[in-house]
C-alpha atoms as a PDB file:
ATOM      1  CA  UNK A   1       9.366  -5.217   3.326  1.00  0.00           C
ATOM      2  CA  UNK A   2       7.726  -2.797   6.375  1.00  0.00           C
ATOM      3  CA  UNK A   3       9.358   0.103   7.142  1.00  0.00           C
ATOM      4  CA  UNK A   4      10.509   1.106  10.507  1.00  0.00           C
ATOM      5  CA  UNK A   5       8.567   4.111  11.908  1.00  0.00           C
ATOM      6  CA  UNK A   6      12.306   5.609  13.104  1.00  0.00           C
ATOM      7  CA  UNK A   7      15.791   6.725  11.412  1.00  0.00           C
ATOM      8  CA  UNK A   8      18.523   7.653  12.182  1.00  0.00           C
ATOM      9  CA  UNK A   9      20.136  11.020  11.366  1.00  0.00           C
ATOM     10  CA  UNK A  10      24.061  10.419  11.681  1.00  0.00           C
ATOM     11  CA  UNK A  11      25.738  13.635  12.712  1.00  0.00           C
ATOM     12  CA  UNK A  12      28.002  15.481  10.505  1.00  0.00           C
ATOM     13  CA  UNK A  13      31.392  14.577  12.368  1.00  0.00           C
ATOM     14  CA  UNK A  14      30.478  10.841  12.196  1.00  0.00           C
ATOM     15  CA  UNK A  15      31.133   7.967   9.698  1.00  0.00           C
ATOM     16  CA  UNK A  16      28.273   6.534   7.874  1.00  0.00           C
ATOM     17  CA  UNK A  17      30.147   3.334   8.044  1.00  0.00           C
ATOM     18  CA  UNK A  18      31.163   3.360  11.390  1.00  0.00           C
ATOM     19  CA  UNK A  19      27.915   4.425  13.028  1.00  0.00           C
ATOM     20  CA  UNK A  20      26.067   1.704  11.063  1.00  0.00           C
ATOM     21  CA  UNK A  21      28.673  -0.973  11.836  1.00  0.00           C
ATOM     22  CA  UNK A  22      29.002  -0.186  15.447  1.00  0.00           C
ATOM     23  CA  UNK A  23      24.514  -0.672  14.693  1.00  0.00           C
ATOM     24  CA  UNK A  24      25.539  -3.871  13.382  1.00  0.00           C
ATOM     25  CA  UNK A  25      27.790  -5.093  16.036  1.00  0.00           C
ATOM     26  CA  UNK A  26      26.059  -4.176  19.216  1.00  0.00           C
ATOM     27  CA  UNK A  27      22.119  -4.623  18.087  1.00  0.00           C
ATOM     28  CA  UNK A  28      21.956  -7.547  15.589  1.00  0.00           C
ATOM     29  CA  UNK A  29      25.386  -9.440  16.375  1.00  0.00           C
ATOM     30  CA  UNK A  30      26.927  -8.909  13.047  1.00  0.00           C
ATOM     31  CA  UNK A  31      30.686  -7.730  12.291  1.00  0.00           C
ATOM     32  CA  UNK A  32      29.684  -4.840  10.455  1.00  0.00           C
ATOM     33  CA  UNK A  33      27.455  -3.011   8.103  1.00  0.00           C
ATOM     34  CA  UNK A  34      27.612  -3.739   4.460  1.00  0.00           C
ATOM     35  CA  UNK A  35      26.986  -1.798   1.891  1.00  0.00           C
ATOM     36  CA  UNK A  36      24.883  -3.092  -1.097  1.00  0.00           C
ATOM     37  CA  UNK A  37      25.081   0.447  -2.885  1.00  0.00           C
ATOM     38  CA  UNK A  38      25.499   3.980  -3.185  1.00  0.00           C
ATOM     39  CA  UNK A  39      21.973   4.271  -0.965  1.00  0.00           C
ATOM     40  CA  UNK A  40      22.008   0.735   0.905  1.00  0.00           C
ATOM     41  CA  UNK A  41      23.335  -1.431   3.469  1.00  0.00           C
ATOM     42  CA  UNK A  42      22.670  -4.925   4.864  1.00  0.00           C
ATOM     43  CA  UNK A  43      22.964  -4.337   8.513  1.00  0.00           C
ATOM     44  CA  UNK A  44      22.254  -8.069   9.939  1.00  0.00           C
ATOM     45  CA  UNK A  45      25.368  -9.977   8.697  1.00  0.00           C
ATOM     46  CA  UNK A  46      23.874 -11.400   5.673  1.00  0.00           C
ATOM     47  CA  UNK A  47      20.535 -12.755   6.575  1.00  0.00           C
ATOM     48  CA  UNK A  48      18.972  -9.594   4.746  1.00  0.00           C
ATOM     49  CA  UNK A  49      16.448  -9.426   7.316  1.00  0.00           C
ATOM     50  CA  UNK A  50      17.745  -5.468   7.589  1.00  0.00           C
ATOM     51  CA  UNK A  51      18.798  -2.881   5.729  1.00  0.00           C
ATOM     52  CA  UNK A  52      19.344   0.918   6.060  1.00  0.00           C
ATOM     53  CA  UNK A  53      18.491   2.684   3.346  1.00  0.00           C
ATOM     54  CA  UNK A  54      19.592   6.093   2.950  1.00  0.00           C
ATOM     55  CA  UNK A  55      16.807   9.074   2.863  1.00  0.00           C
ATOM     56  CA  UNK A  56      17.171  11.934   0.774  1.00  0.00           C
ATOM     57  CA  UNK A  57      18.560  13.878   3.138  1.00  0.00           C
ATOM     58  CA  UNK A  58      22.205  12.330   3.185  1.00  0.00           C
ATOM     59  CA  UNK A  59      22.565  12.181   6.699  1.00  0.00           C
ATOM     60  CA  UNK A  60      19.292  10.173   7.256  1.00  0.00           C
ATOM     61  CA  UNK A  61      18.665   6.377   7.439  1.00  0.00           C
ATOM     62  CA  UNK A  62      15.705   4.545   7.411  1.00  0.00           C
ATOM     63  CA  UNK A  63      15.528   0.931   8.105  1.00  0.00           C
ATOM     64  CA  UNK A  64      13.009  -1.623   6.898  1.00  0.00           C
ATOM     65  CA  UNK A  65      12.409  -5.417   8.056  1.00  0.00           C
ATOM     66  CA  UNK A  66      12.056  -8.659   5.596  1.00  0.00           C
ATOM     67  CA  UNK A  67       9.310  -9.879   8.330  1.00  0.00           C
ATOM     68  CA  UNK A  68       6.852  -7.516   9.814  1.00  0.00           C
ATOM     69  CA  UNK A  69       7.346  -9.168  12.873  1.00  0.00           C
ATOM     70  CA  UNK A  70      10.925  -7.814  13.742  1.00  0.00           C
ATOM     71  CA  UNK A  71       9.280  -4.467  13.233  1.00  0.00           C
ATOM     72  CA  UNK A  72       8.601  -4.229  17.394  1.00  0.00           C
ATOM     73  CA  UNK A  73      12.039  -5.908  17.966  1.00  0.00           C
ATOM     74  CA  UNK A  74      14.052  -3.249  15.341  1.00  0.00           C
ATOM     75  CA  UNK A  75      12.501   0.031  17.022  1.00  0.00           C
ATOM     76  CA  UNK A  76      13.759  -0.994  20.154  1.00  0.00           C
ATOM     77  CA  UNK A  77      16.832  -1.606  18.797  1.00  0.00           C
ATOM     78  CA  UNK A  78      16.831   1.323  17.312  1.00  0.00           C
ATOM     79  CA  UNK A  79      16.192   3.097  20.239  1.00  0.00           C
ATOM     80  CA  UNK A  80      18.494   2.029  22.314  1.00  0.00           C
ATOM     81  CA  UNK A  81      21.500   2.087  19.975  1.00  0.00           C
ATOM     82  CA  UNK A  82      20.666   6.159  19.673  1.00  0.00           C
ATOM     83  CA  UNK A  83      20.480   6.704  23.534  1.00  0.00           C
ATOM     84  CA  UNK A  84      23.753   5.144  24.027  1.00  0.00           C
ATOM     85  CA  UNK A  85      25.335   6.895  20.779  1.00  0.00           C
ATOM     86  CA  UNK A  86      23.594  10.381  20.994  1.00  0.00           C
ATOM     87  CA  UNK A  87      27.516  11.963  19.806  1.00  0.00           C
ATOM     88  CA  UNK A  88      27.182  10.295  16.639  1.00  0.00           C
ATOM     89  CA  UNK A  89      23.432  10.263  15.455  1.00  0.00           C
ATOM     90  CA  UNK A  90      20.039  11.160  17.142  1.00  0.00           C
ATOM     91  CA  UNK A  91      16.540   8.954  16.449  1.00  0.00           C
ATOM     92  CA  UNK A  92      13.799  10.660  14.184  1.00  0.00           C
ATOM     93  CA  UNK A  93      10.413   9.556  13.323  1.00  0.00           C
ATOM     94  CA  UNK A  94       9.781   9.321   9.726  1.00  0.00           C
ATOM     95  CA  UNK A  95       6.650  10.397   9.732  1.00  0.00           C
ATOM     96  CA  UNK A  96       7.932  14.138  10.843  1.00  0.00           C
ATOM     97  CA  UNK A  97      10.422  13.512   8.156  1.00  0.00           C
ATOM     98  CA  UNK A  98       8.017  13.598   6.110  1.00  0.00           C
ATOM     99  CA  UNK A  99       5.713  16.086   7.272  1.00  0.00           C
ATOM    100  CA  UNK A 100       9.155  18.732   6.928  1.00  0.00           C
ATOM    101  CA  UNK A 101       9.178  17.483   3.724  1.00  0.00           C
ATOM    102  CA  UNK A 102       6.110  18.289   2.226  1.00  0.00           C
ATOM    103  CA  UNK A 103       5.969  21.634   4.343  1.00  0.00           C
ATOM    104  CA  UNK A 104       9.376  22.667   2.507  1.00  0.00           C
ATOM    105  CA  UNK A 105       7.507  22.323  -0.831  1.00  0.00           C
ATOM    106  CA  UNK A 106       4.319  23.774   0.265  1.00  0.00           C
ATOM    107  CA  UNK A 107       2.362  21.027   0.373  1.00  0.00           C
ATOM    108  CA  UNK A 108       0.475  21.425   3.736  1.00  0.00           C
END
């Protein structure tokens, strides 16, 4: 499954649940988010098409696609859903996810 080159980063005064339900609801027409476990959640209803998958940062979720060709199609939804919800979570690119990451444990 590709990964999506953004996550989110949910904000500390938000639900995990909530902010990937309302996801859910408003970008891929689903009732909610569900979670698979402790670290996943099908976020398309079912069709397991999407999931977020938490990072190891806690707050952090990264999303990957069953078809590489809703890759396109998820980052704008991605996107847009942060713009409109900037309260509850902000966008990040992965790759300076990971970048931090490395530079924490002095890989550079």
């Amino acid at each position: 499954m590709p990964y999506c080159k953004s996550a989110l980063q949910i904000k500390a005064t938000s639900s995990v649940q909530e902010v990937l339900s309302a996801f859910a609801r408003e970008q891929c027409n689903a009732n909610q988010a569900h979670p698979i476990n402790d670290r996943h959640f099908n976020i398309d209803g079912g069709l397991n098409d999407l999931r977020a998958i938490r990072q190891d940062n806690e707050s952090v979720y990264g999303f990957f696609c069953r078809y590489k060709r809703d890759l396109n199609r998820t980052e704008a939804k991605l996107q847009a859903f942060a713009e409109n919800h900037d309260v509850e979570c902000q966008l990040l690119d992965v790759e300076d996810i990971r970048k931090q990451r490395y530079s924490e444990l002095n890989y550079d």
